[in-house]
C-alpha atoms as a PDB file:
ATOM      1  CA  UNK A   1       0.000   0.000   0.000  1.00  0.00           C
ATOM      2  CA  UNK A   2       1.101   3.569  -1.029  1.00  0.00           C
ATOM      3  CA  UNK A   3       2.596   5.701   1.423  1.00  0.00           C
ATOM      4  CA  UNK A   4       1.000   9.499   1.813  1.00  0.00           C
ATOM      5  CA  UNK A   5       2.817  12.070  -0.167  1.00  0.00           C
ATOM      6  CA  UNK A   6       3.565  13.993   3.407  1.00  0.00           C
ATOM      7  CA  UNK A   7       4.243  11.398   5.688  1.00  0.00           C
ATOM      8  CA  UNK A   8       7.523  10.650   7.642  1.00  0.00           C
ATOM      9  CA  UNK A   9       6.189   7.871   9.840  1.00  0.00           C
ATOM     10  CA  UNK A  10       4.614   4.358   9.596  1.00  0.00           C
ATOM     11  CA  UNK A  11       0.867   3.277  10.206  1.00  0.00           C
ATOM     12  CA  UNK A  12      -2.226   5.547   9.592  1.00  0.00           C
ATOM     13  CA  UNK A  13      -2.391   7.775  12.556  1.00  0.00           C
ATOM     14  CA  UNK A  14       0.980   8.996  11.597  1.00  0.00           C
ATOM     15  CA  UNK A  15      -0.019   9.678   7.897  1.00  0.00           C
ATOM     16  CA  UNK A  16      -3.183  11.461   9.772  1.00  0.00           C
ATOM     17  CA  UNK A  17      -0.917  13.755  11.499  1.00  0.00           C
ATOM     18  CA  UNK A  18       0.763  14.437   8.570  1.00  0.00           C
ATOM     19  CA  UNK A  19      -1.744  15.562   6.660  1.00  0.00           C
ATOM     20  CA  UNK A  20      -3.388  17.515   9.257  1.00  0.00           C
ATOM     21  CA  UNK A  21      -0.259  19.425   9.654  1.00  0.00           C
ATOM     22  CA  UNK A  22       0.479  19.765   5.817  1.00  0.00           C
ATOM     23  CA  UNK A  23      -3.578  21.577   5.735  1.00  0.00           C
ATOM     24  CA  UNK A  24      -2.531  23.832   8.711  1.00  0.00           C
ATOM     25  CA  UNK A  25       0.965  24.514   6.720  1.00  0.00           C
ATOM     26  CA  UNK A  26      -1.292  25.773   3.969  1.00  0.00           C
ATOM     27  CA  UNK A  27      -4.514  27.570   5.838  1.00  0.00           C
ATOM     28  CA  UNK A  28      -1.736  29.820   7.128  1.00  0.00           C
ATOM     29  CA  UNK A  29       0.071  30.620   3.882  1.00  0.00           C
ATOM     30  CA  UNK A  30      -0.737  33.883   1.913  1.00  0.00           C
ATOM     31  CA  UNK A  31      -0.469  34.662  -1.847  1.00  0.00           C
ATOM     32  CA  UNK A  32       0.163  37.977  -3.479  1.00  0.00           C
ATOM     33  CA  UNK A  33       1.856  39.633  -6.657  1.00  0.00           C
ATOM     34  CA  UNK A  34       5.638  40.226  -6.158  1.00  0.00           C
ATOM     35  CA  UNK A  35       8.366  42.239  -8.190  1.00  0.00           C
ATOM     36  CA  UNK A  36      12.164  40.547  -7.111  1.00  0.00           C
ATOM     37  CA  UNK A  37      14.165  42.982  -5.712  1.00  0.00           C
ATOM     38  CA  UNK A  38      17.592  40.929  -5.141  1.00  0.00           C
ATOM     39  CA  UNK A  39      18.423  36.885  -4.193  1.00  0.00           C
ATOM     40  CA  UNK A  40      21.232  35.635  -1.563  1.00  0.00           C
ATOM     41  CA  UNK A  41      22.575  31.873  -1.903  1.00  0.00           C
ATOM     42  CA  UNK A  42      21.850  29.874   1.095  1.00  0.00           C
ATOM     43  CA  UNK A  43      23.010  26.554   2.152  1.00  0.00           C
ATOM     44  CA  UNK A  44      23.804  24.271  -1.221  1.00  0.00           C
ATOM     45  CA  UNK A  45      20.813  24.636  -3.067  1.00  0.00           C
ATOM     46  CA  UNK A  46      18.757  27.319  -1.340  1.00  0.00           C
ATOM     47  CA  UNK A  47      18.320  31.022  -1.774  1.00  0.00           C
ATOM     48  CA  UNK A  48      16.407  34.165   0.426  1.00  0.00           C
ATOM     49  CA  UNK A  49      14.276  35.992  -2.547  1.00  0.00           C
ATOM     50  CA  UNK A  50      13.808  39.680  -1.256  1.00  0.00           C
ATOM     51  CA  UNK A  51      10.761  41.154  -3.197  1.00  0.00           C
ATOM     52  CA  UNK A  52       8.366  43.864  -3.098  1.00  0.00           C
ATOM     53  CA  UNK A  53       4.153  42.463  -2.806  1.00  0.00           C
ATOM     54  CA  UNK A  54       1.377  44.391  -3.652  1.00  0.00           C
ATOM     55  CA  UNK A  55      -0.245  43.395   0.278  1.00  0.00           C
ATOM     56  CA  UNK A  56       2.335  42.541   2.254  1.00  0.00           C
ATOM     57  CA  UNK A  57       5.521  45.113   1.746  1.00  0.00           C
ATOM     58  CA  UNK A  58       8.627  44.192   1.591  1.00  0.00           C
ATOM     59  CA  UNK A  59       8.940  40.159   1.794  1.00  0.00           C
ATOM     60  CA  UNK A  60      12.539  38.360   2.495  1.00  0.00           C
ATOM     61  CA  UNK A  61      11.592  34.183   2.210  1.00  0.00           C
ATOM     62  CA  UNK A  62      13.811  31.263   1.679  1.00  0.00           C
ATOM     63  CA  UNK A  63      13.020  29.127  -1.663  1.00  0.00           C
ATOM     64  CA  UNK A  64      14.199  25.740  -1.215  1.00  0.00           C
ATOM     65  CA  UNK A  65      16.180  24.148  -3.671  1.00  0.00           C
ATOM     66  CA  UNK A  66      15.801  26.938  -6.360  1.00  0.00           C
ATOM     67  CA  UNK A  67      19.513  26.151  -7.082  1.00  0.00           C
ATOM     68  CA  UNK A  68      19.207  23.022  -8.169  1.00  0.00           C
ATOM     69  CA  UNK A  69      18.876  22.393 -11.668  1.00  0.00           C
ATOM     70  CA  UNK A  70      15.471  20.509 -11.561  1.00  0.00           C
ATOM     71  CA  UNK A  71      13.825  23.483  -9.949  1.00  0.00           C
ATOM     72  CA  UNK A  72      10.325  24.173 -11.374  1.00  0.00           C
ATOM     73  CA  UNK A  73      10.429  28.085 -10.254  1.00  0.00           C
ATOM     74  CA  UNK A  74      13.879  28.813 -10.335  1.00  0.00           C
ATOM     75  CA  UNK A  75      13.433  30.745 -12.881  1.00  0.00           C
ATOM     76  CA  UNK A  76      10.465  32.883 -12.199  1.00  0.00           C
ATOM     77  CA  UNK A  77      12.387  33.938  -8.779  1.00  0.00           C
ATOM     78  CA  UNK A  78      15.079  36.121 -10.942  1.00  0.00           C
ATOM     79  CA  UNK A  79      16.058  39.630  -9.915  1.00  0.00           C
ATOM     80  CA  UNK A  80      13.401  42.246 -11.702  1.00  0.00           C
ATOM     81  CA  UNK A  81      10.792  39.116 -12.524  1.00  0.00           C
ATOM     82  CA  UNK A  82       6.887  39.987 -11.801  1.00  0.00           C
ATOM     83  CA  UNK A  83       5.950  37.005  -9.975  1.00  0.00           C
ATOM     84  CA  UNK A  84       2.809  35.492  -8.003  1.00  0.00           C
ATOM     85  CA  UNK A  85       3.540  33.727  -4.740  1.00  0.00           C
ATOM     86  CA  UNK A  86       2.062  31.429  -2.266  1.00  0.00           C
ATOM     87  CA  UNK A  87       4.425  32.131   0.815  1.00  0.00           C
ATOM     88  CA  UNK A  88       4.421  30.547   4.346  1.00  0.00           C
ATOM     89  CA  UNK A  89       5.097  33.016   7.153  1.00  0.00           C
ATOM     90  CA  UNK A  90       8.030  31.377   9.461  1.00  0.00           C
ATOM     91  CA  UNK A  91      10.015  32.622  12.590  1.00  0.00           C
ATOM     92  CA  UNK A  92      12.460  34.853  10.634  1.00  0.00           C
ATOM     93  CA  UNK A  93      11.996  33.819   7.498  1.00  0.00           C
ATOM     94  CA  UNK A  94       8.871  33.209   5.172  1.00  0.00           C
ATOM     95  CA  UNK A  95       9.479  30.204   2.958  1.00  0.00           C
ATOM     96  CA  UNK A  96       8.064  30.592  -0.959  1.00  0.00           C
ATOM     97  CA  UNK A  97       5.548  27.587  -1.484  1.00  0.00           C
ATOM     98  CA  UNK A  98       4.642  28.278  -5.031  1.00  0.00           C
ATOM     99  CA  UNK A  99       5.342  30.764  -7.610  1.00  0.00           C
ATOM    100  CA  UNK A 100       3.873  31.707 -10.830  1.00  0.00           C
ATOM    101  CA  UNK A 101       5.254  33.665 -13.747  1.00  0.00           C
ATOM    102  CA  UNK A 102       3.411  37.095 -14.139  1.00  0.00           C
ATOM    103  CA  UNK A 103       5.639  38.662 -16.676  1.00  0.00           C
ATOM    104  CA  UNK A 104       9.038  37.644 -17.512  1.00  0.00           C
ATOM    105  CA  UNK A 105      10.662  41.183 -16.943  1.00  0.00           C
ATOM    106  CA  UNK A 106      13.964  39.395 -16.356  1.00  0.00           C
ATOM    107  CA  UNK A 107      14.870  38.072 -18.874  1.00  0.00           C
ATOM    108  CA  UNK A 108      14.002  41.169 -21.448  1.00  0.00           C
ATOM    109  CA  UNK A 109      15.735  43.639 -19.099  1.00  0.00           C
ATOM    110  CA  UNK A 110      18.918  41.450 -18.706  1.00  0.00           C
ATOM    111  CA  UNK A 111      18.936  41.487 -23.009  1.00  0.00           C
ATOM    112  CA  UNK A 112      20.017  45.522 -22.663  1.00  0.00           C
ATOM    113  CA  UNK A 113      22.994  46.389 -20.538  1.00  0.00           C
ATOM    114  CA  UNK A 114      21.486  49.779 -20.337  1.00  0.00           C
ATOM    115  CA  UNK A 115      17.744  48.795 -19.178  1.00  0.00           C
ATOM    116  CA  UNK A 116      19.495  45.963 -16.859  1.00  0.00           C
ATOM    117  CA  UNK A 117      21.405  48.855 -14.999  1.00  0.00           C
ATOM    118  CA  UNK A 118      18.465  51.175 -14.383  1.00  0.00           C
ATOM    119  CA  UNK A 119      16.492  47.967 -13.317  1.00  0.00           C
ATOM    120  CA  UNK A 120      19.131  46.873 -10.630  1.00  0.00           C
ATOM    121  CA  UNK A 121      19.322  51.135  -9.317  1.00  0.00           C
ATOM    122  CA  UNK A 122      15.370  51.081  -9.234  1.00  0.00           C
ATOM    123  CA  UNK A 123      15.382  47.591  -7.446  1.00  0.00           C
ATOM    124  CA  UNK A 124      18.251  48.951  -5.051  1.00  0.00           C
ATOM    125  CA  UNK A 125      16.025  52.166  -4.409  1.00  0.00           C
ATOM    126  CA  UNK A 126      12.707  49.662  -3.746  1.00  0.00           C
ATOM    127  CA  UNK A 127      14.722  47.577  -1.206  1.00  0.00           C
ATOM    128  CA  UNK A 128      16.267  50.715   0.608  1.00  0.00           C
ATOM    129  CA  UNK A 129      12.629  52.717   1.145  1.00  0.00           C
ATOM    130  CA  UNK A 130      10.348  49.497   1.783  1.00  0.00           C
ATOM    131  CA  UNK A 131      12.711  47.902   4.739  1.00  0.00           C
ATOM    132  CA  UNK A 132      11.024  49.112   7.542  1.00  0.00           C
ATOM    133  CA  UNK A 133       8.153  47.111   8.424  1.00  0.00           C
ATOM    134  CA  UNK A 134       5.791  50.161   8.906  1.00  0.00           C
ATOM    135  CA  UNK A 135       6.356  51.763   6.034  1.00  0.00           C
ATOM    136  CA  UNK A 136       2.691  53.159   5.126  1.00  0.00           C
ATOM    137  CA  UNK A 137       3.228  53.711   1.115  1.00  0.00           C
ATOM    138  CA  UNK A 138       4.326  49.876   0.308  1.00  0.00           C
ATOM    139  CA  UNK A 139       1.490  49.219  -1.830  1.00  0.00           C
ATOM    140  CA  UNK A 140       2.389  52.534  -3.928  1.00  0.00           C
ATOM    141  CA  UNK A 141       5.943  52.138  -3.774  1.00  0.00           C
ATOM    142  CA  UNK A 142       4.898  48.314  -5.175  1.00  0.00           C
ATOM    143  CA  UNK A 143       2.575  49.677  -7.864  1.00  0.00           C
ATOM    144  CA  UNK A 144       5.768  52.512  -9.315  1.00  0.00           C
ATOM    145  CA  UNK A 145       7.938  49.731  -9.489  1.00  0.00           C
ATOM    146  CA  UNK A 146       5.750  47.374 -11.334  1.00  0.00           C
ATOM    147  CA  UNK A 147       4.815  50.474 -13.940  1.00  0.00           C
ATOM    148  CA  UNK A 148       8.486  51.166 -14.482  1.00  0.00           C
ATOM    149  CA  UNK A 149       9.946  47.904 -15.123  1.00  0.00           C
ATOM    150  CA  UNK A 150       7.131  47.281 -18.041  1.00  0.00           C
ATOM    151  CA  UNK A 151       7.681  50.762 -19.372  1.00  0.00           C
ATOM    152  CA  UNK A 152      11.682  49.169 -19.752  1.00  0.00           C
ATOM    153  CA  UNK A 153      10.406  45.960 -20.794  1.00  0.00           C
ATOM    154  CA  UNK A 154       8.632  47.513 -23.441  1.00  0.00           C
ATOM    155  CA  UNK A 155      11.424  50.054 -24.121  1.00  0.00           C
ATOM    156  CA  UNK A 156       8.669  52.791 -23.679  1.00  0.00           C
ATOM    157  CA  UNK A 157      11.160  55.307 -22.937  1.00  0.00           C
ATOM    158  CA  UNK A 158      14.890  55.748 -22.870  1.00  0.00           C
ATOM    159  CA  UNK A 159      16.225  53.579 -19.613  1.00  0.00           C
ATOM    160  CA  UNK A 160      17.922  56.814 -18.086  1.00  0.00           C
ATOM    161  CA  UNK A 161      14.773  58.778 -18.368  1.00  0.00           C
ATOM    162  CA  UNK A 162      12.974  55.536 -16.716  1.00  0.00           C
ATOM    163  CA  UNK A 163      15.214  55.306 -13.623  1.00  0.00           C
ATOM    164  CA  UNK A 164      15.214  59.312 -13.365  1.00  0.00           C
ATOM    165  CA  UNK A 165      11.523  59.272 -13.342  1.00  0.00           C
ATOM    166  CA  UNK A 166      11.144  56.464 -10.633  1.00  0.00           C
ATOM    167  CA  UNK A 167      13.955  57.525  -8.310  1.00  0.00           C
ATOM    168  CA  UNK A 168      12.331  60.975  -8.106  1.00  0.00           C
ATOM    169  CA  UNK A 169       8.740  59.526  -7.574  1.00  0.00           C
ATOM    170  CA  UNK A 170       9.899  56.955  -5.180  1.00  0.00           C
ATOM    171  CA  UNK A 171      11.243  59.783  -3.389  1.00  0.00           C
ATOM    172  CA  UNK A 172       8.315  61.446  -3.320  1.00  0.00           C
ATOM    173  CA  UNK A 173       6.670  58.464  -1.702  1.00  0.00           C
ATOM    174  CA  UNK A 174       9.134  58.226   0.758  1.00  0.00           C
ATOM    175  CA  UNK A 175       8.312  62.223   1.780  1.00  0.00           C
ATOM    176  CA  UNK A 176      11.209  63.369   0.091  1.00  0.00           C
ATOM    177  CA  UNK A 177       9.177  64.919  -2.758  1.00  0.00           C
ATOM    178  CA  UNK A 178      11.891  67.547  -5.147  1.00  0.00           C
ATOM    179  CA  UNK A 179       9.889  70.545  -6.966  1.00  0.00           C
ATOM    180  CA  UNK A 180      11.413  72.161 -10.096  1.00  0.00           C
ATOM    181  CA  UNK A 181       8.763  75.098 -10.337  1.00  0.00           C
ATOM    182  CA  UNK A 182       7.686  77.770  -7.887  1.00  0.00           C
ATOM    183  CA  UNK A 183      10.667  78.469  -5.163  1.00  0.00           C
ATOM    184  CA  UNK A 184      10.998  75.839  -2.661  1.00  0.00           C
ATOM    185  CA  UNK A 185      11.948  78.280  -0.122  1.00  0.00           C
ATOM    186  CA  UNK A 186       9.795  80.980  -0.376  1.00  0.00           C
ATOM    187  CA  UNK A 187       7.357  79.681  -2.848  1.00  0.00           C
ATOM    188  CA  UNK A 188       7.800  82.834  -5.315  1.00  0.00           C
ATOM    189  CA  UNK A 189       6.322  81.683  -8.618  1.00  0.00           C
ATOM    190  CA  UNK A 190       8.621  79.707 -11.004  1.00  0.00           C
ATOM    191  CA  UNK A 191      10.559  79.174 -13.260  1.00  0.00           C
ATOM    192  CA  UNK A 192      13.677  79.272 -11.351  1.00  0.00           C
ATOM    193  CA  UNK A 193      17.032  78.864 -12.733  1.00  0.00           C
ATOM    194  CA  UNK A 194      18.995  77.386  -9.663  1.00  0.00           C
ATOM    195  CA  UNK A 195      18.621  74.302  -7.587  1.00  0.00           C
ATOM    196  CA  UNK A 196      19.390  73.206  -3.888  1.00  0.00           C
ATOM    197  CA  UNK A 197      19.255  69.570  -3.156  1.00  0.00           C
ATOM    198  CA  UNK A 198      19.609  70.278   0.400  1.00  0.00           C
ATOM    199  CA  UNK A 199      16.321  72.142   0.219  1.00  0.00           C
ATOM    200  CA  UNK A 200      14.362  70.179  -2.589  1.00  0.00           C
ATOM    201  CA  UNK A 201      14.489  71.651  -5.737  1.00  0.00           C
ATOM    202  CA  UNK A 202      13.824  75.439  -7.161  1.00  0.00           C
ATOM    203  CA  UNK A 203      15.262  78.712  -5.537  1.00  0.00           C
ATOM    204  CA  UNK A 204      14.388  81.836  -6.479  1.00  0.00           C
ATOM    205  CA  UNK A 205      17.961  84.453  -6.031  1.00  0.00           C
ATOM    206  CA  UNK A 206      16.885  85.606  -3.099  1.00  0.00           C
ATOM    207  CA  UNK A 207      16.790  82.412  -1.355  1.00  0.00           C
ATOM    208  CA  UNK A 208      19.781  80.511  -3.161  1.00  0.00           C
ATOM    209  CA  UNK A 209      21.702  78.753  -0.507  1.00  0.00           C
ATOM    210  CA  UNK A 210      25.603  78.380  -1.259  1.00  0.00           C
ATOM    211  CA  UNK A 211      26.135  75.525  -3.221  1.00  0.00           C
ATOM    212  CA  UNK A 212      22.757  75.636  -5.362  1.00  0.00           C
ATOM    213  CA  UNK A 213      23.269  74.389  -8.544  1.00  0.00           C
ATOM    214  CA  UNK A 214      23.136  76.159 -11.841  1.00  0.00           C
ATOM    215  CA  UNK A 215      21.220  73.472 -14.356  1.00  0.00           C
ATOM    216  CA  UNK A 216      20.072  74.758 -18.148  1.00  0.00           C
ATOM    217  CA  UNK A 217      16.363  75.733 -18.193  1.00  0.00           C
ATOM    218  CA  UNK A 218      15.850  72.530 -20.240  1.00  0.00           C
ATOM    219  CA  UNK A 219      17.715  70.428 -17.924  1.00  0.00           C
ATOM    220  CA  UNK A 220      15.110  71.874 -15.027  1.00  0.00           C
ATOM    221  CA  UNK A 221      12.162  71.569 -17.305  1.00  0.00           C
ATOM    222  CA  UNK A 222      13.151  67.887 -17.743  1.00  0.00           C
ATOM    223  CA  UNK A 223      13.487  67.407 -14.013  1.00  0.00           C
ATOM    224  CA  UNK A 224       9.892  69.017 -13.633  1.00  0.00           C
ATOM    225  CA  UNK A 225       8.118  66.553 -15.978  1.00  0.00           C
ATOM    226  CA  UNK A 226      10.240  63.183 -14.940  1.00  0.00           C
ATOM    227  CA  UNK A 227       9.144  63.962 -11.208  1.00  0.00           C
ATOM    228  CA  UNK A 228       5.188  63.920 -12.000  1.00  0.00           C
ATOM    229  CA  UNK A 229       5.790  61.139 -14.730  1.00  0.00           C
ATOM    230  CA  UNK A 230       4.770  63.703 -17.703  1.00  0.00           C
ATOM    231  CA  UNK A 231       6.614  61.731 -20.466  1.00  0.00           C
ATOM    232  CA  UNK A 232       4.914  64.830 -23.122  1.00  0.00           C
ATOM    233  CA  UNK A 233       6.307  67.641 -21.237  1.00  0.00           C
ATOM    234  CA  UNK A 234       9.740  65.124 -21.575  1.00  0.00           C
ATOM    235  CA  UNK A 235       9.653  65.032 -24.584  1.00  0.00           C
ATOM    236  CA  UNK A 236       9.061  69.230 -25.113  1.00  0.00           C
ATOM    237  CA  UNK A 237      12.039  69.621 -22.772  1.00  0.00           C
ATOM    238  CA  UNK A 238      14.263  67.536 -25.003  1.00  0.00           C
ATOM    239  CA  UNK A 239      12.949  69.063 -28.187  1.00  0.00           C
ATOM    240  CA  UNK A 240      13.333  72.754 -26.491  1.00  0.00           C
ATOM    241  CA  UNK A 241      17.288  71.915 -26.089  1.00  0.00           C
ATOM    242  CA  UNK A 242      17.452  70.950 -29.319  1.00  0.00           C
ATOM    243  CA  UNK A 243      15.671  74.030 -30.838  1.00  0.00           C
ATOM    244  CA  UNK A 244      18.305  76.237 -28.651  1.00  0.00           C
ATOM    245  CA  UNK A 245      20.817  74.189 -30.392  1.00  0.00           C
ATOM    246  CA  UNK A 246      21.892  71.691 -27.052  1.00  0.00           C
ATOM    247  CA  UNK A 247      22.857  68.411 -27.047  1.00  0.00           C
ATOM    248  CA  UNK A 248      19.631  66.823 -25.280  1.00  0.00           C
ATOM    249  CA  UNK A 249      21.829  63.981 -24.032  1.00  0.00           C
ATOM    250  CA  UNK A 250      24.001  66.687 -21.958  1.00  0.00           C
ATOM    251  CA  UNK A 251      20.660  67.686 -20.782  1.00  0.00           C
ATOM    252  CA  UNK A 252      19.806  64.111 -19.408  1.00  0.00           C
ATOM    253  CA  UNK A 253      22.838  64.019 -18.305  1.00  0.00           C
ATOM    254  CA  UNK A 254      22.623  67.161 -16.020  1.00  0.00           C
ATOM    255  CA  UNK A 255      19.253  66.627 -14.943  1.00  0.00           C
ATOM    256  CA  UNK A 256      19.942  62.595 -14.294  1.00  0.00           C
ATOM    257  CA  UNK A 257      23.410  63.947 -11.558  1.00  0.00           C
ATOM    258  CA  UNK A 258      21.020  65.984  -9.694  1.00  0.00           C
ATOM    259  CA  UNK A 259      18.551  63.183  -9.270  1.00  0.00           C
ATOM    260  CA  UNK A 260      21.708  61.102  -8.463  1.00  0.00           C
ATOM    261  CA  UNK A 261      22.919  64.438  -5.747  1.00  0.00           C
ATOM    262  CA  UNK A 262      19.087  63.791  -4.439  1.00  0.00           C
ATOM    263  CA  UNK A 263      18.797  60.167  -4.390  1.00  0.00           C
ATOM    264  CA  UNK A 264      22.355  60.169  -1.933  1.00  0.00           C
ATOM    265  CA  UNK A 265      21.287  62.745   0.174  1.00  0.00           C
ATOM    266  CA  UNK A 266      18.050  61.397   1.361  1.00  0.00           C
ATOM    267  CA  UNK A 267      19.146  57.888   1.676  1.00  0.00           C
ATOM    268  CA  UNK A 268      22.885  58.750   2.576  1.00  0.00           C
ATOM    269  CA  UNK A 269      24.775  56.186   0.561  1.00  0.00           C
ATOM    270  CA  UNK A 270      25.501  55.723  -2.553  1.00  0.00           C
ATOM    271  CA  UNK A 271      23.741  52.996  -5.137  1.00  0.00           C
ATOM    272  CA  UNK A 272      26.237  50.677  -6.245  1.00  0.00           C
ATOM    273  CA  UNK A 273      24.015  49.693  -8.990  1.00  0.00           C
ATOM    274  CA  UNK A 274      23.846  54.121  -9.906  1.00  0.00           C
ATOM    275  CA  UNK A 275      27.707  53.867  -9.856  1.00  0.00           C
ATOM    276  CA  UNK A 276      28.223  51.192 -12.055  1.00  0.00           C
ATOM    277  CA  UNK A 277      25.852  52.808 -14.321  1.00  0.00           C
ATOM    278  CA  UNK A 278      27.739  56.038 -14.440  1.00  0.00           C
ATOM    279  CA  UNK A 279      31.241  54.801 -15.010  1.00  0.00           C
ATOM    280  CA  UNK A 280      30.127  53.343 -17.796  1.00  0.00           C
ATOM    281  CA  UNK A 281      28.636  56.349 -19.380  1.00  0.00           C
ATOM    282  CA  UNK A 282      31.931  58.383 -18.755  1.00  0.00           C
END
């Protein structure tokens, strides 16, 4: 006679057990929608997934045996993948049950070096602003990511302009919200031609701190349109430099550092991921 799939010992009450404790092992699992924010080897064959859920924040699990080469979901547990879990809750660590392709992100980022870069600084952002338990804007911070790793999926934009846009909104959602219009300062109406990261965008002369910044109009026009996710008023910034006879990729270029000078002040390191990217522009 055939053994039950979850039993460890012999005779029926022991298969009863078993199965009573495999039903309780599933009533207390939960499911949800996760992007894959980074993976750490564990043990031989093991790895902790660290993801971002649409309910339940920030989730670090174990996935046994993903390693191994006869893994059914190794593949849909990939850095940047948009993935559907069943996860246990555990002591320290939830353990992934199940998981279910929802689009294969990874694998179409990972084709461009340029897209794979401003995936891994977005994913390095995600991780940084979602770790504390509490944090109230998970779901939104969830629901940014998602949108901007199918707008690079789908090549939708140019990657820079991507990350740019996302850092600056995820900032937002954090409460670090930058404003490239009326002075931050004193709120005399806009448009300013100097910037203060220390105070969040725009100054008017009077209230210029030492240090401000000195960005081209388009440059700050840019920055204006990529923090409200106004991909039109992008693209007129862009086509304004190039009317006034500027290189519009000196323009990302400016406006992309000051998101960078944000991004490091707020979370006070710098992305690895962000520096990578940059040497390799130089």
């Amino acid at each position: 006679m055939r053994k039950p799939p979850l039993s460890k010992t012999r005779g029926g009450s022991g298969g009863s057990r078993s199965r009573r404790a495999g039903a309780s092992y599933v009533a207390h699992s939960y499911r949800c929608d996760a992007i894959v924010l980074r993976t750490y080897k564990l043990a031989e064959a093991d790895r902790i997934i660290v993801a971002l859920s649409n309910t339940h924040g920030q989730i670090r699990a174990v996935a046994r045996g993903v390693r191994r080469t006869t893994s059914k979901f190794g593949s849909s547990l990939e850095p940047f993948m948009h993935t559907g879990l069943q996860v246990v809750p555990g002591k320290s660590l939830d353990i992934i049950a199940q998981t279910q392709t929802i689009h294969p992100y990874g694998a179409i980022i990972a084709a461009d070096y340029d897209s794979y870069g401003a995936a891994s600084a977005m994913v390095e952002t995600a991780e940084r602003l979602t770790r504390a338990e509490d944090t109230p804007t998970t779901a939104e911070h969830y629901r940014l990511l998602y949108g901007a790793m199918a707008a690079l999926a789908k090549h939708q934009h140019p990657p820079r302009l991507i990350m740019d846009s996302y850092l600056l909104r995820a900032l937002a959602l954090a409460g670090w919200g930058a404003h490239f219009g009326d002075c931050v300062s004193c709120g005399a109406p806009g448009p300013h031609v100097q910037v203060s990261i220390l105070l969040g965008g725009t100054v008017c002369f009077d209230c210029r701190p030492q240090g401000a910044l000195a960005p081209s109009r388009q440059a700050i026009s840019l920055l204006a349109a990529l923090a409200t996710g106004d991909w039109d008023a992008a693209g007129q910034a862009l086509a304004d430099a190039t009317a006034h006879e500027l290189d519009p990729g000196s323009v990302i270029e400016e406006s992309s550092s000051i998101v960078a000078q944000y991004l490091r002040f707020h979370v006070e390191q710098n992305l690895h991921s962000l520096q990578v990217m940059n040497q390799r522009e130089l």
